[in-house]
Protein backbone atom coordinates (compact mmCIF):
# COMPACT_ATOMS: atom_id res chain seq x y z
CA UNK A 1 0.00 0.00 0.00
CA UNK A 2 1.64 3.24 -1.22
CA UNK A 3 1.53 6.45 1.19
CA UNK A 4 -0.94 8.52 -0.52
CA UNK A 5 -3.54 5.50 0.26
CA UNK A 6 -2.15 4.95 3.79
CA UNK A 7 -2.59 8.71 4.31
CA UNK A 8 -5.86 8.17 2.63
CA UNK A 9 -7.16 5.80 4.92
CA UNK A 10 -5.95 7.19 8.16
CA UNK A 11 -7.62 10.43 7.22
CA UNK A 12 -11.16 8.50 7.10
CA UNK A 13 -9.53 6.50 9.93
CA UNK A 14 -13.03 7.37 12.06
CA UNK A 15 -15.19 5.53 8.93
CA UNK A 16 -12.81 2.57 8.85
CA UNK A 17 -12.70 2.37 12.75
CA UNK A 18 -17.54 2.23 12.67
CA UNK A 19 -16.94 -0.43 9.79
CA UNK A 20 -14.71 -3.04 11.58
CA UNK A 21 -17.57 -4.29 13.52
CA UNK A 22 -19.42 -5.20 10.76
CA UNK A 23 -16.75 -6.38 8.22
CA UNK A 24 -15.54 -8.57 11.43
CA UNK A 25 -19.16 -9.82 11.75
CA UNK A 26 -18.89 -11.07 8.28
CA UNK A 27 -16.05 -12.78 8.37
CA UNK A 28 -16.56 -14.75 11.31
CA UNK A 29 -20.24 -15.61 10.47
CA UNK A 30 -20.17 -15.65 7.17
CA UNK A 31 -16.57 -16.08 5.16
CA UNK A 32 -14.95 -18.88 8.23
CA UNK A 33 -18.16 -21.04 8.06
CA UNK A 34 -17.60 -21.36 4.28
CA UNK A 35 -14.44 -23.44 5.24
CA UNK A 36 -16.68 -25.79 6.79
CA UNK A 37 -18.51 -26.83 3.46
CA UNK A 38 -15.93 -29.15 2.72
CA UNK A 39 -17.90 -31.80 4.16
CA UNK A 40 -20.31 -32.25 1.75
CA UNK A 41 -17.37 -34.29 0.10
CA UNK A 42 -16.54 -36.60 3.20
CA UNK A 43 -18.38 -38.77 4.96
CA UNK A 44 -18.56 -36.91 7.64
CA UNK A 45 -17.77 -38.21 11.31
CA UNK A 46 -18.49 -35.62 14.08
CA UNK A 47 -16.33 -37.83 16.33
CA UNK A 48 -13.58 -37.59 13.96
CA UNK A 49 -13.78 -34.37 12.25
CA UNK A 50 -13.25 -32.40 9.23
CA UNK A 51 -9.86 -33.93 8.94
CA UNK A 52 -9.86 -37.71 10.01
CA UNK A 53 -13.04 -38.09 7.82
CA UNK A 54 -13.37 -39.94 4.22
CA UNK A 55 -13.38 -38.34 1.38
CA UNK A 56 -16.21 -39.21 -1.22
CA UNK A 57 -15.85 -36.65 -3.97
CA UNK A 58 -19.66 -36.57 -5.39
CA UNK A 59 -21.57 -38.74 -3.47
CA UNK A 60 -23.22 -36.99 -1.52
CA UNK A 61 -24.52 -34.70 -4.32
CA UNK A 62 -25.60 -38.39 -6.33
CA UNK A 63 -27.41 -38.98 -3.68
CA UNK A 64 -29.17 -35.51 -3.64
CA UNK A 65 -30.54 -36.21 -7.20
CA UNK A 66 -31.45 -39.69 -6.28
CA UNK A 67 -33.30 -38.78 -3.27
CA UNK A 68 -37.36 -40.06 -4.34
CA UNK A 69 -38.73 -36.75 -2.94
CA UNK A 70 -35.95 -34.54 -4.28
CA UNK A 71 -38.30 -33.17 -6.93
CA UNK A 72 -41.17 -32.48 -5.06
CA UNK A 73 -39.23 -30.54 -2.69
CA UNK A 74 -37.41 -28.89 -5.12
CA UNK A 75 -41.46 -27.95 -6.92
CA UNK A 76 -42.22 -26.72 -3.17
CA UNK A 77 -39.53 -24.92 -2.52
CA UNK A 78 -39.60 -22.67 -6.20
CA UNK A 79 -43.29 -22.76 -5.87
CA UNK A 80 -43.48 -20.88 -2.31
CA UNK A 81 -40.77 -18.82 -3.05
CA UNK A 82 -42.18 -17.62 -6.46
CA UNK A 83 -45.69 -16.82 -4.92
CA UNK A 84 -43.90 -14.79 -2.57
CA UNK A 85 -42.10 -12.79 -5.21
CA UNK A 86 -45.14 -12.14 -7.03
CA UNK A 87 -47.27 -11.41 -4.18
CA UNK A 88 -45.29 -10.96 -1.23
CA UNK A 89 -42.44 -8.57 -2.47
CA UNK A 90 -45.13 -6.29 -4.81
CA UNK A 91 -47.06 -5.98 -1.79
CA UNK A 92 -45.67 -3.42 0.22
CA UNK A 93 -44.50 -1.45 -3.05
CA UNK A 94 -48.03 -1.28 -3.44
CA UNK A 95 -49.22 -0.17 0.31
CA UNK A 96 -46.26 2.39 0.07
CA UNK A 97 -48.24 3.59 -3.21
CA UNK A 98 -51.18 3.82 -1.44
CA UNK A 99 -49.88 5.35 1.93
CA UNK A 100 -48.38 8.50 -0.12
CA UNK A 101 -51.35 9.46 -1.44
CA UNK A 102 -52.53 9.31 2.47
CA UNK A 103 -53.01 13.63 2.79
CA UNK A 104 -53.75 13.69 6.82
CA UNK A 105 -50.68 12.83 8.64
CA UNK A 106 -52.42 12.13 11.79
CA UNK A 107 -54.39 9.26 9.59
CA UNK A 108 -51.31 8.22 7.87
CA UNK A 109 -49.34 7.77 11.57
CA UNK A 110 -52.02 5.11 12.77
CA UNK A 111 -51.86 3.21 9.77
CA UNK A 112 -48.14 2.76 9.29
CA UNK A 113 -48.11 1.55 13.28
CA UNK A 114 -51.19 -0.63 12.49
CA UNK A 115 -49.23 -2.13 9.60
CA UNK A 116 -45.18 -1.93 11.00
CA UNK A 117 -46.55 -4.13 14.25
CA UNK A 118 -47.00 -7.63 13.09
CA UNK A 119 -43.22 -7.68 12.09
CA UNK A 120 -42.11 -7.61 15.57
CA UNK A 121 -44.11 -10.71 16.64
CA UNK A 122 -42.57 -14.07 16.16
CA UNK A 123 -43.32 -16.81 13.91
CA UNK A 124 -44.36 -18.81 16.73
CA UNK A 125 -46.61 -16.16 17.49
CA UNK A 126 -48.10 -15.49 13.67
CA UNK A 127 -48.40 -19.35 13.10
CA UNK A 128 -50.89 -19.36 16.57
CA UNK A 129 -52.64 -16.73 15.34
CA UNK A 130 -52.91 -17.81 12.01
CA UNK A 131 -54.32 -21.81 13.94
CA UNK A 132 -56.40 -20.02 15.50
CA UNK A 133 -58.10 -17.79 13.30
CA UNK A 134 -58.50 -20.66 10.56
CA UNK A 135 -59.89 -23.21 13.21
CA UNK A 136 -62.37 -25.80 11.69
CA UNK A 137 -64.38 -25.15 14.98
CA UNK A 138 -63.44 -21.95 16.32
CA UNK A 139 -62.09 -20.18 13.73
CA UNK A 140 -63.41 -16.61 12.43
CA UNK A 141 -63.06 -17.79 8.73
CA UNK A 142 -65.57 -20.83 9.40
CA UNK A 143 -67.76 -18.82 11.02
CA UNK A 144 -67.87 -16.79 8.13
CA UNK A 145 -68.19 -19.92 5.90
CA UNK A 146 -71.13 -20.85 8.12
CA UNK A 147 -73.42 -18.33 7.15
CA UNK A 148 -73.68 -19.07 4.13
CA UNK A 149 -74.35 -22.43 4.66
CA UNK A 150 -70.44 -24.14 4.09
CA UNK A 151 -69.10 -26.56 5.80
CA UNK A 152 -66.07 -25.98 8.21
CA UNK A 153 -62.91 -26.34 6.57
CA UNK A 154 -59.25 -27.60 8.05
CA UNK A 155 -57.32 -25.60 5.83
CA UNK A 156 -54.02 -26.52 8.01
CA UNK A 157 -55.15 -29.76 7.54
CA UNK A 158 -55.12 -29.72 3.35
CA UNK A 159 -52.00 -29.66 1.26
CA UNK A 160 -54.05 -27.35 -1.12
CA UNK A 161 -54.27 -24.34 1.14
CA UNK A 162 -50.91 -24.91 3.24
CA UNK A 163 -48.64 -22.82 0.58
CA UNK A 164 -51.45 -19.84 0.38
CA UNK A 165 -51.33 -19.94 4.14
CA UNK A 166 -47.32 -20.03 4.13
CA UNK A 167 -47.17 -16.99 1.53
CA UNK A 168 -50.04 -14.92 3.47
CA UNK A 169 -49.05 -15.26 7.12
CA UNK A 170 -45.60 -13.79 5.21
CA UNK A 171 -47.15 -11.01 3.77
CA UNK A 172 -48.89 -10.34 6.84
CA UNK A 173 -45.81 -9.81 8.97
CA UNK A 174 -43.91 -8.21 6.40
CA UNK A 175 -45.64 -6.52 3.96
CA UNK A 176 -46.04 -3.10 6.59
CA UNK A 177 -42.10 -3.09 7.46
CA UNK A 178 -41.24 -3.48 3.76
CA UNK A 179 -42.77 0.01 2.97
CA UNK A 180 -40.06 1.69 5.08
CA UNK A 181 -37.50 1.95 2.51
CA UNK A 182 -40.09 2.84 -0.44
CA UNK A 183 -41.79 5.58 1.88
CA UNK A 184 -37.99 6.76 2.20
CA UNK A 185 -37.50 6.56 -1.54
CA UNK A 186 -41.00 8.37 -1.95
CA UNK A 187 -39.70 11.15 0.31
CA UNK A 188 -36.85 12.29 -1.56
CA UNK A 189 -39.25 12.88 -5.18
CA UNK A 190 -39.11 16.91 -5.71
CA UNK A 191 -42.63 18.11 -5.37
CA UNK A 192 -42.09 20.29 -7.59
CA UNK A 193 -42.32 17.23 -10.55
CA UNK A 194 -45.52 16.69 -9.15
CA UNK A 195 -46.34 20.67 -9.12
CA UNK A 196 -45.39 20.93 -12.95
CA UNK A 197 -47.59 17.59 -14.01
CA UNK A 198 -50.77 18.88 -12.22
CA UNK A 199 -50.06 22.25 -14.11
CA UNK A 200 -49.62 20.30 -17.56
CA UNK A 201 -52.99 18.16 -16.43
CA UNK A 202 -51.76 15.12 -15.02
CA UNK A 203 -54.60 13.17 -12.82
CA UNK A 204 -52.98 11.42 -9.40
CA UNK A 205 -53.01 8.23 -11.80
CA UNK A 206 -51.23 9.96 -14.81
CA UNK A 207 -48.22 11.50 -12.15
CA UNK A 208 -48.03 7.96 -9.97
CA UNK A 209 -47.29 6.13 -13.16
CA UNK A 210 -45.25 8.93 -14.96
CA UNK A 211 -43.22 9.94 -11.60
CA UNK A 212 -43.91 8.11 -8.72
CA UNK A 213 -42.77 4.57 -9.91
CA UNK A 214 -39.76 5.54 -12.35
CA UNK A 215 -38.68 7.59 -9.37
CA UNK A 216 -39.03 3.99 -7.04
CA UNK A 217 -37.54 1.91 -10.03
CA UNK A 218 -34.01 1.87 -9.21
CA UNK A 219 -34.95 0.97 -5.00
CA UNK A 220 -37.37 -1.86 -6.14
CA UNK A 221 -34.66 -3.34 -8.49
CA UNK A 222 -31.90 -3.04 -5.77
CA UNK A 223 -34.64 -5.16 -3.00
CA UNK A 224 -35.33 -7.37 -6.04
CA UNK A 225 -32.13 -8.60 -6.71
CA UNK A 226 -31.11 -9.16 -3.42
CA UNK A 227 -34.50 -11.17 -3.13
CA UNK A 228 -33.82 -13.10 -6.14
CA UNK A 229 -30.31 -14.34 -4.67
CA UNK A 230 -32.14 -16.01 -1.66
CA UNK A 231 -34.75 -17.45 -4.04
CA UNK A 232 -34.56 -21.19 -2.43
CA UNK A 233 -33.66 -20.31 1.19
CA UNK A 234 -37.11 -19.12 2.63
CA UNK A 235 -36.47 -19.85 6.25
CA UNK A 236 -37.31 -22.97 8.38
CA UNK A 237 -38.70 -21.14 10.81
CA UNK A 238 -41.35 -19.15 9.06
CA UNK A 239 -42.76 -22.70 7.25
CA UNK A 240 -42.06 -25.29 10.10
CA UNK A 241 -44.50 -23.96 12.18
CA UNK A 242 -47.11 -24.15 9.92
CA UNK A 243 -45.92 -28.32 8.97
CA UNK A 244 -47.90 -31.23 10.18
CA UNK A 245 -48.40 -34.74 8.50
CA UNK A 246 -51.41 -33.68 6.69
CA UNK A 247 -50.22 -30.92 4.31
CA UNK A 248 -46.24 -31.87 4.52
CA UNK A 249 -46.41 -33.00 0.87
CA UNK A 250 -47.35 -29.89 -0.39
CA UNK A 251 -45.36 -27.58 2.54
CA UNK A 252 -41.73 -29.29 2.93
CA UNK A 253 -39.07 -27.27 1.44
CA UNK A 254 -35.43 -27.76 1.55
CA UNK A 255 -35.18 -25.92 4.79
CA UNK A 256 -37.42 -27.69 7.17
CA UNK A 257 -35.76 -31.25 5.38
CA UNK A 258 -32.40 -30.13 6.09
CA UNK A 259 -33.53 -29.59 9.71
CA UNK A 260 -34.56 -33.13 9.94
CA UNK A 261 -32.32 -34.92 7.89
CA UNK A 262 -29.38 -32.74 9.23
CA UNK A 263 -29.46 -32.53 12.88
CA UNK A 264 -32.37 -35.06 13.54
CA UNK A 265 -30.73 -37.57 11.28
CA UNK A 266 -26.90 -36.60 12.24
CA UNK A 267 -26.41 -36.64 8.03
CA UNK A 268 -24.14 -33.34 7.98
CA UNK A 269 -22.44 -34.37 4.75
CA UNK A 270 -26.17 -34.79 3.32
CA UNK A 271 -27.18 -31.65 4.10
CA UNK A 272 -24.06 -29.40 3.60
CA UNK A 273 -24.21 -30.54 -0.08
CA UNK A 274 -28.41 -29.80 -0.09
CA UNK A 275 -27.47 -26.00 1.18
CA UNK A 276 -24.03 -25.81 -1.21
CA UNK A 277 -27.20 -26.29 -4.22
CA UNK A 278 -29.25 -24.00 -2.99
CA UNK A 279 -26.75 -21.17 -2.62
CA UNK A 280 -25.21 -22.04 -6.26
CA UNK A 281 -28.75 -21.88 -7.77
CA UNK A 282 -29.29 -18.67 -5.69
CA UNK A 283 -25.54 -17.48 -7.27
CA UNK A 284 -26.68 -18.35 -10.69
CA UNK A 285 -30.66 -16.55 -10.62
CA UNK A 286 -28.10 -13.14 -8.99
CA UNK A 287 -26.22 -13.09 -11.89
CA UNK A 288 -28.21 -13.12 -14.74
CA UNK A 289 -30.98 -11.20 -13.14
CA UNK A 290 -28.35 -8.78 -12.59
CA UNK A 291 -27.38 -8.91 -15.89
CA UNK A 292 -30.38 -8.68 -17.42
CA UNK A 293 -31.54 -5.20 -15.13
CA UNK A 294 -28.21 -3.86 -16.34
CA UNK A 295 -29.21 -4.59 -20.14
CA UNK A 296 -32.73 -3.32 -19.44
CA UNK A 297 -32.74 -0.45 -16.91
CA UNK A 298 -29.34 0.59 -15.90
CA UNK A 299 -29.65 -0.55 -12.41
CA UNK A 300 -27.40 -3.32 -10.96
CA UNK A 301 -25.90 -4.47 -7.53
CA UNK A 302 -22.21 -4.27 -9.72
């Protein structure tokens, strides 16, 4: 390093100094644990180790493709995560649409709380909520049902309705906090774009679509790439609790079966090769949706 960038860096010593905590977060959670993927070509032996384990090149991954469920899976896990795309990540570009055109502030306040609170409850909390409400015999939704004469329902208890029920209880949490960073976006548009269309004749519709979304394009491209590159990790958490022998066909992704066949079934190799797939896919779907928002609107993460 020469001395102009030495004398470059310790002038901006103070920035450097607020971004070791972070850039030594990553590398001990994220870059060190990488060194542990190596086992998806042993057979691993947690009594042995990394080192005193044997090597078996592919196998691991063979066995992966082999795997009788492996496809449907695979179908559940790109179905649930492209339902969530589609509805769960235009949702609160939408709600942030609506909220802007939201004149009273006072009115606007209460429903931004309203919305922002289901975020900080727990997906132990949503699922119970969620059981509750859809209840064949206590449920609201029933209830509803009943009155106009149809029957009770166990929706938790149907494969059909378990990946509706996955992607909703999602958008239900999330959809509110998501709006933050549009809202922000939405803040810094000069009023006075909007001051010129209404002068030129421009209805609310006319300046949303001519000013409001352009304006948002390059923030919902950034949030949809970063989306895209965790396309088949959708979190154990958020579908486990919602799992139960009756709509498992339909509601296992790789997730909750690397939970069980990882560290209920002590198959680490197994499972380190399942996750090394999902985060090549996921590497893959980054780069050439990055590529082609680059070709097509200028924005990119690089």
């Amino acid at each position: 390093m020469t001395s102009r960038k030495l004398a470059l860096v310790w002038k901006h010593k103070a920035l450097y100094f607020i971004a070791l905590p972070g850039i030594a977060y990553f590398i001990i959670f994220k870059y060190i644990p990488i060194m542990g993927s190596v086992i998806a070509f042993q057979d691993y032996n947690i009594f042995q180790g990394i080192t005193g384990s044997a090597w078996v090149g592919l196998e691991q991954f063979e066995r992966m493709f082999q795997y009788p469920e492996f496809l449907r899976i695979l179908k559940n896990t790109l179905l649930i995560n492209l339902y969530d795309i589609v509805f769960g990540f235009s949702a609160p570009i939408i709600l942030a649409l609506m909220l802007n055109e939201v004149r009273k502030l006072l009115a606007k306040r209460i429903i931004q709380t309203i919305v922002y609170m289901p975020h900080f409850l727990s997906w132990v909390i949503i699922s119970g909520i969620f059981i509750g409400i859809l209840s064949p015999s206590t449920g609201m939704v029933n209830h509803f049902l009943n009155l106009f004469g149809i029957d009770s329902i166990y929706f938790l208890g149907e494969d059909s309705f378990i990946r509706t029920i996955i992607v909703g209880s999602g958008m239900w949490r999330e959809t509110g906090w998501s709006t933050i960073i549009y809202l922000a976006a939405l803040a810094g548009i000069n009023p006075q774009l909007y001051e010129a269309a209404d002068i030129d004749g421009a209805n609310r519709w006319q300046q949303i679509w001519k000013i409001t979304i352009p304006t948002l394009m390059p923030t919902i491209m950034m949030l949809f790439l970063l989306q895209i590159g965790n396309f088949l990790d959708f979190g154990f958490e958020r579908v486990d609790v919602f799992l139960n022998p009756f709509n498992r066909v339909n509601g296992e992704i790789f997730d909750t079966y690397i939970y069980e066949a990882g560290l209920l079934q002590n198959q680490y190799s197994y499972t380190t090769a399942i996750g090394i797939f999902k985060s090549v896919v996921g590497l893959i779907l980054l780069v050439g949706a990055n590529f082609v928002s680059r070709k097509t609107t200028g924005n990119s993460l690089y």
